[in-house]
N, C-alpha and C. Protein backbone atom coordinates (compact mmCIF):
# COMPACT_ATOMS: atom_id res chain seq x y z
N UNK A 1 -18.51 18.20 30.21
CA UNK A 1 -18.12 16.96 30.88
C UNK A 1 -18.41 15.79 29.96
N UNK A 2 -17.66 14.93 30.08
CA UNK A 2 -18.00 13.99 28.90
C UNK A 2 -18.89 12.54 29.87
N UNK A 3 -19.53 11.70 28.68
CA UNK A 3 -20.28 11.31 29.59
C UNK A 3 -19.52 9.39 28.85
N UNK A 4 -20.00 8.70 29.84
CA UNK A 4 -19.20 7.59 29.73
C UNK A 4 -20.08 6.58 29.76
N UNK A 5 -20.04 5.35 28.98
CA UNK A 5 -20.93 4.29 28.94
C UNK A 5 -20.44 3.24 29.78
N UNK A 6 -21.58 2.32 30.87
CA UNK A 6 -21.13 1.15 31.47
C UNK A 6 -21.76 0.27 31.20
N UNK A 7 -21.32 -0.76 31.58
CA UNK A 7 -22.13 -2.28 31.25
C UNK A 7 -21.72 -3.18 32.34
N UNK A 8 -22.81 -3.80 33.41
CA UNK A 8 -22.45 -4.55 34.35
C UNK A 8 -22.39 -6.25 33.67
N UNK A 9 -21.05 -6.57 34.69
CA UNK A 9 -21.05 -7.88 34.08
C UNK A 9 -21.62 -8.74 34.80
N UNK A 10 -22.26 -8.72 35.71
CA UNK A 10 -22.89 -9.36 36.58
C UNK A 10 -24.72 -9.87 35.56
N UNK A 11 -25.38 -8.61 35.71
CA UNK A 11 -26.68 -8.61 35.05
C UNK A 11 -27.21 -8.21 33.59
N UNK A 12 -26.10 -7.39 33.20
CA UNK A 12 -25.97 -7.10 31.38
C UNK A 12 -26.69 -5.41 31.50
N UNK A 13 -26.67 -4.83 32.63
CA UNK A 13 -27.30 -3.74 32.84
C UNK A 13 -26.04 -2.40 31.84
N UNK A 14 -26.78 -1.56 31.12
CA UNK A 14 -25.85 -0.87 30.52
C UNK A 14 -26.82 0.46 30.53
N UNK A 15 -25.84 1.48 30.78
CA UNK A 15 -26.16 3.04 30.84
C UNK A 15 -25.29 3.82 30.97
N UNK A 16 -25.44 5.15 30.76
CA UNK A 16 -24.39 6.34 30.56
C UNK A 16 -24.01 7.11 31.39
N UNK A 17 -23.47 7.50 31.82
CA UNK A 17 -23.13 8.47 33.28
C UNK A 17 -22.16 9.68 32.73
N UNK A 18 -23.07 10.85 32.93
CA UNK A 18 -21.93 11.81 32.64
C UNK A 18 -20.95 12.34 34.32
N UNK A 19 -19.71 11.87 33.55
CA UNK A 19 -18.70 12.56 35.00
C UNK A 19 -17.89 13.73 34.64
N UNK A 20 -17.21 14.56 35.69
CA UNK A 20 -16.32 15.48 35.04
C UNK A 20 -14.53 14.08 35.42
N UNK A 21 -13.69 14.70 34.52
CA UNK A 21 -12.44 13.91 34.36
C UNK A 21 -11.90 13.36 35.73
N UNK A 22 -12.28 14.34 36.68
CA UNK A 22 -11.73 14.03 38.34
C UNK A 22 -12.02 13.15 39.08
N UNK A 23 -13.72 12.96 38.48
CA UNK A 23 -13.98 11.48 39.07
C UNK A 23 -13.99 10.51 39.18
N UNK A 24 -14.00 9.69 40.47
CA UNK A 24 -13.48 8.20 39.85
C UNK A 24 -14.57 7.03 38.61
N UNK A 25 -13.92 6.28 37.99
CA UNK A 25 -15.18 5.61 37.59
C UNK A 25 -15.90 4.82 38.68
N UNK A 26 -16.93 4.60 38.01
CA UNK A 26 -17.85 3.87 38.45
C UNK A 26 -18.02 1.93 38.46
N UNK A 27 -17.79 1.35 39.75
CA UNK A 27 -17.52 0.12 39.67
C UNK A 27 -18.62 -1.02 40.32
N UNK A 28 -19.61 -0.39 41.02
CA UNK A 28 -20.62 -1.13 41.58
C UNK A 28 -21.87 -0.85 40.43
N UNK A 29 -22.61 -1.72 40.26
CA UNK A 29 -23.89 -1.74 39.45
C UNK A 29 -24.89 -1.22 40.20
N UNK A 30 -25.61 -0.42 40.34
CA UNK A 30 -26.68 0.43 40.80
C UNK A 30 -27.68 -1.11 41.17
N UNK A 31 -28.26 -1.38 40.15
CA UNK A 31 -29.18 -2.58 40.06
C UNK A 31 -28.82 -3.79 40.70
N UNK A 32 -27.66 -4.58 40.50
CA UNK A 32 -28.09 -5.87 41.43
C UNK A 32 -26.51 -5.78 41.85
N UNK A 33 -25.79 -4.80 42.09
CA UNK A 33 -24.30 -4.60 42.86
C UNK A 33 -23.24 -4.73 42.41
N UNK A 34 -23.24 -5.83 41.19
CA UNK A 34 -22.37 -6.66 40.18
C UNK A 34 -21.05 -5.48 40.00
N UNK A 35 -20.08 -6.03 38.89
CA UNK A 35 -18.67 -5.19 39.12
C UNK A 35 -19.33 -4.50 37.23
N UNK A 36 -18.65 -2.94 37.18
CA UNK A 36 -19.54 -2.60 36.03
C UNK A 36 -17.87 -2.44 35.46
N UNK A 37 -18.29 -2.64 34.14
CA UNK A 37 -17.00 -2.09 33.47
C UNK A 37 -17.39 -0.78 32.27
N UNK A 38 -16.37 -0.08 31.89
CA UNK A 38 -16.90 0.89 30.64
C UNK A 38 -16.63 0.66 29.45
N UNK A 39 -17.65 0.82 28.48
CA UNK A 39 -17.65 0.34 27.44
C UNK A 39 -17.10 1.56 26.58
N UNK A 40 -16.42 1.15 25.78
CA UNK A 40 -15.66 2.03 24.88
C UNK A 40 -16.23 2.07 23.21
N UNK A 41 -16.64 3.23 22.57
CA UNK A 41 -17.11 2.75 21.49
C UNK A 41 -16.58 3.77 20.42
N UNK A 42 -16.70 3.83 18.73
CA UNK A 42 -16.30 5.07 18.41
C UNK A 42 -16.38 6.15 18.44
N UNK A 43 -15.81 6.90 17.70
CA UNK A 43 -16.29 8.85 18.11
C UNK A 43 -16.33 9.22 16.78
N UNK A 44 -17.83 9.88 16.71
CA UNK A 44 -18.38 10.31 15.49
C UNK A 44 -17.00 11.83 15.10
N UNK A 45 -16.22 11.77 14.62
CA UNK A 45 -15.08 12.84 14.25
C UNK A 45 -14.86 12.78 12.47
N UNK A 46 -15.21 13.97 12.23
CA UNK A 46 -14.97 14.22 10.77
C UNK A 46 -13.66 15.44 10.39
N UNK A 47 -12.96 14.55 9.60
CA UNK A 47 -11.77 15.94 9.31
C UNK A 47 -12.02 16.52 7.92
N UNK A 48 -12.71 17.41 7.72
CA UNK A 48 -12.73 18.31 6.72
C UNK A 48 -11.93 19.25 6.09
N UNK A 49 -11.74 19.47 5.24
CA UNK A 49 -10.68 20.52 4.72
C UNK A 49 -9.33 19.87 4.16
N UNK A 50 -8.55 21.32 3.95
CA UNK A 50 -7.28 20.64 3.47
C UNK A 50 -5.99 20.47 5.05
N UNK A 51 -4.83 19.40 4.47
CA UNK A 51 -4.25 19.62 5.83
C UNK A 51 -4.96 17.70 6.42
N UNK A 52 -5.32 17.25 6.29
CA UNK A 52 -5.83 16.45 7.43
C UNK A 52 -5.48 14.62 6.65
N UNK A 53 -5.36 15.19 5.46
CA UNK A 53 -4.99 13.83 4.42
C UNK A 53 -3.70 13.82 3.98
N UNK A 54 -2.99 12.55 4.01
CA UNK A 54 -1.04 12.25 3.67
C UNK A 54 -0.91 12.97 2.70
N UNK A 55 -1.48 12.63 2.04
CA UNK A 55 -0.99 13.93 0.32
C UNK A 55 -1.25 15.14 0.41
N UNK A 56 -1.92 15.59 1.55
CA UNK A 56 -2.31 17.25 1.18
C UNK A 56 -0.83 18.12 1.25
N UNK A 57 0.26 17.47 1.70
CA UNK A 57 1.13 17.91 1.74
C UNK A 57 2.83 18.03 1.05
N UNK A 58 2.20 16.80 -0.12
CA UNK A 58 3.02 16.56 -1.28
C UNK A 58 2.87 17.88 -2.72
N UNK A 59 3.83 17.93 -2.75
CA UNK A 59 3.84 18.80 -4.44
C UNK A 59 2.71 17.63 -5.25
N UNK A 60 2.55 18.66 -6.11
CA UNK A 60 1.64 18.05 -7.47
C UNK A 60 2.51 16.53 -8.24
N UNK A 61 1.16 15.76 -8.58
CA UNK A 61 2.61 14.73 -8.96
C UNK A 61 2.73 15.01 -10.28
N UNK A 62 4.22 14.48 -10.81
CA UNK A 62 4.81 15.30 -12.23
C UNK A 62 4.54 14.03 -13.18
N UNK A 63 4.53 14.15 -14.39
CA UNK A 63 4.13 13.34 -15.57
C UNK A 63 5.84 12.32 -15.25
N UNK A 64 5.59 11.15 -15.69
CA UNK A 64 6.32 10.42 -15.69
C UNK A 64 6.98 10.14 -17.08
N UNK A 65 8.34 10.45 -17.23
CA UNK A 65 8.63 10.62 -19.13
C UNK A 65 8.96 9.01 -18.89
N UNK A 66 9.39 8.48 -20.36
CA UNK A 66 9.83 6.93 -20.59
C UNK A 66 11.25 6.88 -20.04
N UNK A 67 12.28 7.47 -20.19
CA UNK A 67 13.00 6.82 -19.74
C UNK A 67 13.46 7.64 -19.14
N UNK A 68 13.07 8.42 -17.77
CA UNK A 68 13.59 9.31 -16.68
C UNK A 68 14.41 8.67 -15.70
N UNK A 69 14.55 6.98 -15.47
CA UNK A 69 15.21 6.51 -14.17
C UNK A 69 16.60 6.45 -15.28
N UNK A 70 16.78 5.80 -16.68
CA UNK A 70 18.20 5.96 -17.13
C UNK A 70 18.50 6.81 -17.45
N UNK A 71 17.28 7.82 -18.23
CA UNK A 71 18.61 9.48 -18.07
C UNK A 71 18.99 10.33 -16.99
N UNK A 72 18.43 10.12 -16.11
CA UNK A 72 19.00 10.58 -14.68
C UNK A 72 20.42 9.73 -14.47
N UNK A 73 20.41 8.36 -14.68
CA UNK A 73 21.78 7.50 -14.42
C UNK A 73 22.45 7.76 -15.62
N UNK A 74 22.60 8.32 -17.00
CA UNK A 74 23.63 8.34 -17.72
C UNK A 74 23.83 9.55 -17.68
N UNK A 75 23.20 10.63 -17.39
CA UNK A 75 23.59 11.97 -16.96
C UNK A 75 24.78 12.54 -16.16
N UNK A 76 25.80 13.13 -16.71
CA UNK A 76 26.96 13.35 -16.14
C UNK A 76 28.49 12.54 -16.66
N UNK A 77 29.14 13.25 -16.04
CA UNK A 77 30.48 12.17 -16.76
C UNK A 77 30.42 10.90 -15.91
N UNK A 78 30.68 10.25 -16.26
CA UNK A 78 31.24 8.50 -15.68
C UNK A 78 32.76 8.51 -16.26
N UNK A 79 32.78 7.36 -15.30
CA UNK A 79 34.32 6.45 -15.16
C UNK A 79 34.20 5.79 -16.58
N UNK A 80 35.48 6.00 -17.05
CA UNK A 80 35.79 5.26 -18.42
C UNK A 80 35.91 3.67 -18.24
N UNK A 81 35.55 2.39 -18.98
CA UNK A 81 35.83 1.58 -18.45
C UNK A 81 36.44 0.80 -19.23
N UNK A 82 37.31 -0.15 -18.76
CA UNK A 82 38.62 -0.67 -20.04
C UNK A 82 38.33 -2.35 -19.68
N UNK A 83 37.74 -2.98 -20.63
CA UNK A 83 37.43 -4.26 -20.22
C UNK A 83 38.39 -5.01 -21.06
N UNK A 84 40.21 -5.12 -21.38
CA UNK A 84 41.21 -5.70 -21.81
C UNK A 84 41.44 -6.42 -21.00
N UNK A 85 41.37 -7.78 -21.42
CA UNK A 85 41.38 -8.85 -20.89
C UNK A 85 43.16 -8.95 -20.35
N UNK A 86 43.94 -8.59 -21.78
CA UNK A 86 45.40 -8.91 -21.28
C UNK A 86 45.86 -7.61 -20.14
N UNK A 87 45.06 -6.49 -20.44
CA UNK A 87 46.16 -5.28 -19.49
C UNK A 87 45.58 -5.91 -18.27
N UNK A 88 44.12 -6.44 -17.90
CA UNK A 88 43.74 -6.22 -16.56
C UNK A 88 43.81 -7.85 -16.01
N UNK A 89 44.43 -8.76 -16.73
CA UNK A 89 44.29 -9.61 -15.87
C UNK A 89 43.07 -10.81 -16.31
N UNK A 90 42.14 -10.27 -16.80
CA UNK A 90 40.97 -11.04 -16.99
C UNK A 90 39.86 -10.42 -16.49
N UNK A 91 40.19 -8.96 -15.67
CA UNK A 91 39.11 -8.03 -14.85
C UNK A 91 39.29 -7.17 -15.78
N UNK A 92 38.21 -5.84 -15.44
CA UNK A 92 37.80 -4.98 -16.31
C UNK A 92 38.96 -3.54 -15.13
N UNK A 93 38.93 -2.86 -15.90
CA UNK A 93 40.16 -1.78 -14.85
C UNK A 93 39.35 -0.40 -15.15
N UNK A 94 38.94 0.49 -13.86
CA UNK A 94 38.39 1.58 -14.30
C UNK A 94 39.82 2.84 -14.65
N UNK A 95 39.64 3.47 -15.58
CA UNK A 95 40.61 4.21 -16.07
C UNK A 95 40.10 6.02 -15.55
């Protein structure tokens, strides 16, 4: 059963109450009647291992060569390009 922290706002009274999930919370202050609210705090949780971090699931990263972004872009055939001013007008015309 997990146990739950309150804090009355009435008198500053604060303590733990373990409930099971079914029950209702707790809204009267034991001590001077006041309205209690629950205090929420972190949770000691550790993820160990592999699996639990963004990269554990990336390939290895690869060496970066100098000019891999333009030989990837001049790789392959391309469009011939005809930049004649008189055939095209003053535009360039792909052939």
């Amino acid at each position: 059963m997990p146990v739950y922290a309150y804090a009355c706002t009435a008198c500053g009274n604060a303590f733990d109450k373990r409930q099971s999930f079914a029950e209702p919370a707790l809204t009267v202050c034991e001590t001077c009647g006041g309205a209690l609210r629950k205090q929420y705090g972190t949770v000691g949780v550790t993820f160990n291992g592999t699996g639990f971090y963004r990269t554990d699931s990336r390939a290895a990263a690869q060496p970066a060569s100098s000019g891999s972004s333009a030989a990837k872009t001049s790789s392959g055939p391309q469009p011939a390009v005809s930049t004649s001013a008189a055939a095209s007008g003053g535009a360039g015309t792909v052939s």
